[in-house]
Protein backbone atom coordinates (compact mmCIF):
# COMPACT_ATOMS: atom_id res chain seq x y z
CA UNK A 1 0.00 0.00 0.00
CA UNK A 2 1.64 3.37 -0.79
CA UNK A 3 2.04 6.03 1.96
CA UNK A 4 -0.13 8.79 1.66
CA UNK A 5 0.83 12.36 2.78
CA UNK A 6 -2.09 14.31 3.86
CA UNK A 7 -1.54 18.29 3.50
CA UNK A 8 -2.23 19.03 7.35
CA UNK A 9 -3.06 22.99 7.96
CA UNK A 10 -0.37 25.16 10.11
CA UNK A 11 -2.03 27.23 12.45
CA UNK A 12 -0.86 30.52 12.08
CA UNK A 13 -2.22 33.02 14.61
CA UNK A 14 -0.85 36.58 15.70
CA UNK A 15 -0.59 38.36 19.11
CA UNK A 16 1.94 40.67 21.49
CA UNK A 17 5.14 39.87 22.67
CA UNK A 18 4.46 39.88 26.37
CA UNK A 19 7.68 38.45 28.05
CA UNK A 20 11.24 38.18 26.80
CA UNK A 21 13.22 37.70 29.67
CA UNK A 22 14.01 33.79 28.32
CA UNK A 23 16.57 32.84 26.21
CA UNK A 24 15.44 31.70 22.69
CA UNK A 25 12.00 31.50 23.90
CA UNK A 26 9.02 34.50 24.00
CA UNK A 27 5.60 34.75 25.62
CA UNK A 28 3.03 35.77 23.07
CA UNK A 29 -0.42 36.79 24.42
CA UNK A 30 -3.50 36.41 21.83
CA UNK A 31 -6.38 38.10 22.50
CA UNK A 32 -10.26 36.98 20.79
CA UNK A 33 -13.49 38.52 21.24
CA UNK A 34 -16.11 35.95 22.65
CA UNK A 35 -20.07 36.32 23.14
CA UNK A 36 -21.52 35.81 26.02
CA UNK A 37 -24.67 33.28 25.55
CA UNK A 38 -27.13 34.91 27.59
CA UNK A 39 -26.23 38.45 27.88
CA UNK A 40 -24.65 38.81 24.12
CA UNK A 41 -21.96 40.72 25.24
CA UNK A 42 -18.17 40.58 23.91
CA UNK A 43 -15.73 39.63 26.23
CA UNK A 44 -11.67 39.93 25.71
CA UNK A 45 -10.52 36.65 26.22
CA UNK A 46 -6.53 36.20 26.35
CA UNK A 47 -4.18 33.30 26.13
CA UNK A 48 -0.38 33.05 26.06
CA UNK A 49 1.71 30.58 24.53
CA UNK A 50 5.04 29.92 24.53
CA UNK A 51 6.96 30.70 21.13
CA UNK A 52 10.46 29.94 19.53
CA UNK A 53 12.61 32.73 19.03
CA UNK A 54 15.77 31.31 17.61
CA UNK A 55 17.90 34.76 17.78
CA UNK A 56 16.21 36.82 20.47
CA UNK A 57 15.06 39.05 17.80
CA UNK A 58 11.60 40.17 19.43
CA UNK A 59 11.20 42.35 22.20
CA UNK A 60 8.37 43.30 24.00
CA UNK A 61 5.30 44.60 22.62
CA UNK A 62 6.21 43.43 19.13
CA UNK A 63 2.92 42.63 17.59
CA UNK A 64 3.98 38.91 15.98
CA UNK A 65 3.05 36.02 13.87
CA UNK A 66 3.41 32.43 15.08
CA UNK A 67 2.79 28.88 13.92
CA UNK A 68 2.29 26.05 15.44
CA UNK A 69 5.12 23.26 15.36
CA UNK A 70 6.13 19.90 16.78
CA UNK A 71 6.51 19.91 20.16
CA UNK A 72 10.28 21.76 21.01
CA UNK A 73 10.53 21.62 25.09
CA UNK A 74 7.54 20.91 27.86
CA UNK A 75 5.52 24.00 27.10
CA UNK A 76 7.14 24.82 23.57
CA UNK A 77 4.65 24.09 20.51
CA UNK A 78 4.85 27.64 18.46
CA UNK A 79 7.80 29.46 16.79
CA UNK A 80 7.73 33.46 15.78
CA UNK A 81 7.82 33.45 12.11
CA UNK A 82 7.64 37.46 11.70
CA UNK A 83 6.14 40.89 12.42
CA UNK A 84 2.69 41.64 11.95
């Protein structure tokens, strides 16, 4: 039976620079907008990942894109791939 490859979608997803005090590795906070079922109003909902930075090029409230990747440390699955 031949092997098939199947074309799986990168997640690519921007957000802020929130944390750079690790080496080769940056805290990116993404923010969405989420409606409330009952009272139908937005709320700011926030969540930080963990993101490659191979040479400490991003600072702080750089506004970033990252993808998600195989798995590089414990918390490590997304690497910066450039400015928004």
């Amino acid at each position: 039976m031949p092997k098939t490859e199947t074309n799986k979608k990168i997640r690519k997803i921007t957000g802020v620079v929130v944390s750079d005090k690790m080496t080769k590795t940056r805290v990116v906070e993404v923010s969405r907008l989420k409606k409330h079922p009952r009272y139908l109003k937005y709320q700011t909902l926030s969540t930080r990942f963990k993101a490659h930075d191979e040479n400490n090029e991003y600072h702080t409230g750089d506004k970033v894109v990252i993808e998600e990747t195989r798995p590089l440390s414990k918390e490590k699955r997304w690497r910066i791939i450039g400015k928004a």
